[in-house]
C-alpha atoms as a PDB file:
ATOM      1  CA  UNK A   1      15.111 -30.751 -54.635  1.00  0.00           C
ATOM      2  CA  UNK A   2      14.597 -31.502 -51.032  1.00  0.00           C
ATOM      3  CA  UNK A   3      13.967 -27.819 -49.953  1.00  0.00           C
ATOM      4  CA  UNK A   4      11.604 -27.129 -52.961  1.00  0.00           C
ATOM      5  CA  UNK A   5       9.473 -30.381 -51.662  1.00  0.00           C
ATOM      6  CA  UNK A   6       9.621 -29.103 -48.018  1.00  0.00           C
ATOM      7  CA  UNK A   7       8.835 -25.462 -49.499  1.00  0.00           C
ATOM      8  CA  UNK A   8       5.625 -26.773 -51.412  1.00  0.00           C
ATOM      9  CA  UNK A   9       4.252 -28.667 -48.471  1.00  0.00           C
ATOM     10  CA  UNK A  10       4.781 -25.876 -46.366  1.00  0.00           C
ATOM     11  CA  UNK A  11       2.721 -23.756 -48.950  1.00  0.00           C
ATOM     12  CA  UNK A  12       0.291 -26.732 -49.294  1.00  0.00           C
ATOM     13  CA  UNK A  13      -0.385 -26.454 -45.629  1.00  0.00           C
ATOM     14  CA  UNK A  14      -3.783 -25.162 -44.409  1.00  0.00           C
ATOM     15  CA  UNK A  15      -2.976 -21.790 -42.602  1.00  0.00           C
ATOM     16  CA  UNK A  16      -4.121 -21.252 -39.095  1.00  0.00           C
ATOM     17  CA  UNK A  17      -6.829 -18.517 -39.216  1.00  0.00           C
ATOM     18  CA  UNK A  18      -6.786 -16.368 -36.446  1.00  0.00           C
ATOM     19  CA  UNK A  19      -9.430 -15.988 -34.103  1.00  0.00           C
ATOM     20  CA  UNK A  20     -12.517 -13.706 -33.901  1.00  0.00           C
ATOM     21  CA  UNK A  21     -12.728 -11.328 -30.778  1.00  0.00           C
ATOM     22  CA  UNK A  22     -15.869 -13.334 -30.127  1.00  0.00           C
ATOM     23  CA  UNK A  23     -14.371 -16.532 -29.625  1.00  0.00           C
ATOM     24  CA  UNK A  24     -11.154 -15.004 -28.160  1.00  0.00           C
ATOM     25  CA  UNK A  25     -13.951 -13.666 -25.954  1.00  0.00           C
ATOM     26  CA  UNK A  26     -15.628 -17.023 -25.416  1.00  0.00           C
ATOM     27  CA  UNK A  27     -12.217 -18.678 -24.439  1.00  0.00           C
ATOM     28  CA  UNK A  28     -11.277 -16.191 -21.861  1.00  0.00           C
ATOM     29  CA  UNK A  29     -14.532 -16.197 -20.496  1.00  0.00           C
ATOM     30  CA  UNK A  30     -14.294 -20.195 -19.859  1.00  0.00           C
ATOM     31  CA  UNK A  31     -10.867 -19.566 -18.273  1.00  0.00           C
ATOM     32  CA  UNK A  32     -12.555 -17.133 -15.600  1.00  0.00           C
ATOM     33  CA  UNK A  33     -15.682 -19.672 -14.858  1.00  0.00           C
ATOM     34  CA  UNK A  34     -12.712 -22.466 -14.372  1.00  0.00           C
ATOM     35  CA  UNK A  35     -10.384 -20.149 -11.928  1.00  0.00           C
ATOM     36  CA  UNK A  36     -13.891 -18.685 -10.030  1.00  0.00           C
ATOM     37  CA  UNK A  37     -14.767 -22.556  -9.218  1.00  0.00           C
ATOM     38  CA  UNK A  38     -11.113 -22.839  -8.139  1.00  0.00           C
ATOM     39  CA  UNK A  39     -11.285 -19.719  -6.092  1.00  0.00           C
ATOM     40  CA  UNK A  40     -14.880 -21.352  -4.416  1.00  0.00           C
ATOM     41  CA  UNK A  41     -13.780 -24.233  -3.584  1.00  0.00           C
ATOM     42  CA  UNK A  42     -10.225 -22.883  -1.799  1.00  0.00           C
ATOM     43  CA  UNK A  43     -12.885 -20.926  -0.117  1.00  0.00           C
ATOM     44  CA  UNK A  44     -14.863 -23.553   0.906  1.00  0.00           C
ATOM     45  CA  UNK A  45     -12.412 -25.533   2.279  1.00  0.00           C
ATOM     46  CA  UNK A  46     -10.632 -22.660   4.229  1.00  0.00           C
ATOM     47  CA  UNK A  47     -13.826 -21.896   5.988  1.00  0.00           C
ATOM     48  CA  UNK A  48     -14.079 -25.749   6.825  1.00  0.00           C
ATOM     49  CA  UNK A  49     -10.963 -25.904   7.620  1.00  0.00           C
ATOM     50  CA  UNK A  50     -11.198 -22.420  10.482  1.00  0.00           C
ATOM     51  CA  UNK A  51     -14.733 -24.110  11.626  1.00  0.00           C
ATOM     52  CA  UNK A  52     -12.854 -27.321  12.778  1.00  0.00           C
ATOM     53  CA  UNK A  53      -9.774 -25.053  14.356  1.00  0.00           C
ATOM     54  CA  UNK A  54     -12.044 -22.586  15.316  1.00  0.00           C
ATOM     55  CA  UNK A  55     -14.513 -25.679  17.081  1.00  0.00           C
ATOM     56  CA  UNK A  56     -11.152 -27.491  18.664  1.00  0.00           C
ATOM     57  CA  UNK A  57     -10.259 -24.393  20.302  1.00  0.00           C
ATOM     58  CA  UNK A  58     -13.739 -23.835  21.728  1.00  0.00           C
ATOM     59  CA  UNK A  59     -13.526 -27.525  23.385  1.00  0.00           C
ATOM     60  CA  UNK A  60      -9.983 -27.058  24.558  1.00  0.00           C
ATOM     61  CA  UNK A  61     -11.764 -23.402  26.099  1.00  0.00           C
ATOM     62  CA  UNK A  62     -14.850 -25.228  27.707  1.00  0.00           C
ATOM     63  CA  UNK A  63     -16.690 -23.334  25.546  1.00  0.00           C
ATOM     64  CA  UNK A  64     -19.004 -25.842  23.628  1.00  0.00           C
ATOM     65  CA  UNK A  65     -20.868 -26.122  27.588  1.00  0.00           C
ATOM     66  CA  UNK A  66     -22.052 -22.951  27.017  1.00  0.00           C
ATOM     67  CA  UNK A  67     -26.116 -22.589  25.666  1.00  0.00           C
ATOM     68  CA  UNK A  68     -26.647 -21.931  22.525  1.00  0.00           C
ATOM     69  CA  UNK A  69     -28.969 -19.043  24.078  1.00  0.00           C
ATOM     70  CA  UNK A  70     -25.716 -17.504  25.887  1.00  0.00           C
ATOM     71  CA  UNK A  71     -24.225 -17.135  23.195  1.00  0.00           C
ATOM     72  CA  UNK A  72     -26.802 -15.979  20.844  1.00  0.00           C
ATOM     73  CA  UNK A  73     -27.808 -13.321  23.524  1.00  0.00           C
ATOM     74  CA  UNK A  74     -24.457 -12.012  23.524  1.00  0.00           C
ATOM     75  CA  UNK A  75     -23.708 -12.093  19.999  1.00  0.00           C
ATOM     76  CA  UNK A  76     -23.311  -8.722  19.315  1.00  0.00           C
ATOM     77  CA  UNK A  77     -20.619  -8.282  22.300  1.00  0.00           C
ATOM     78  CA  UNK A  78     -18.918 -11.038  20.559  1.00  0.00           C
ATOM     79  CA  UNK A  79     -18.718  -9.894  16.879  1.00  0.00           C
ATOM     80  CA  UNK A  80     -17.826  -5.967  18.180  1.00  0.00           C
ATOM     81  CA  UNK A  81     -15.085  -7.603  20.310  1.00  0.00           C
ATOM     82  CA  UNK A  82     -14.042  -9.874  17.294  1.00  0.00           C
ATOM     83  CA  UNK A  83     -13.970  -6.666  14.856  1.00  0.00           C
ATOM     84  CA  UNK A  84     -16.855  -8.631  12.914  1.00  0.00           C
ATOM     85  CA  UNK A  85     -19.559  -6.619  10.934  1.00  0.00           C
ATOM     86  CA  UNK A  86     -21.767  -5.885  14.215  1.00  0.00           C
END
């Protein structure tokens, strides 16, 4: 008797409908906007993280005595040496 009981609940239970493409669609789409935030933000704080290195090393160099206007007017020296879009 205890397996009909267990077999009539399991009947009596509301099945799961499966989802629509749309909201299969909808959830996946949620899931990229969360991991493109993620991806942002380990951006972010890479870049943050090489402009502190990247500013340490330029003391430790002397470099931060040099004028702004130095460096701008040799900029493009700089990013061609660098292997930067020039």
């Amino acid at each position: 008797m205890a397996s009909e009981a267990q077999a009539n609940v399991a009947d009596a239970a509301p099945k799961k409908r499966s989802k629509t493409i749309d909201e299969k669609m909808a959830e996946l789409d949620a899931q990229l906007k969360v991991l493109q935030r993620k991806k942002d933000e380990m951006v972010k704080k890479e870049r943050e993280k090489n402009g502190k290195v990247i500013a340490a090393l330029f003391q430790s160099e002397g470099l931060l005595d040099v004028p702004a206007d130095v460096w701008k007017a040799n900029m493009l020296q700089i990013k061609k040496v660098l292997g930067v879009g020039a």
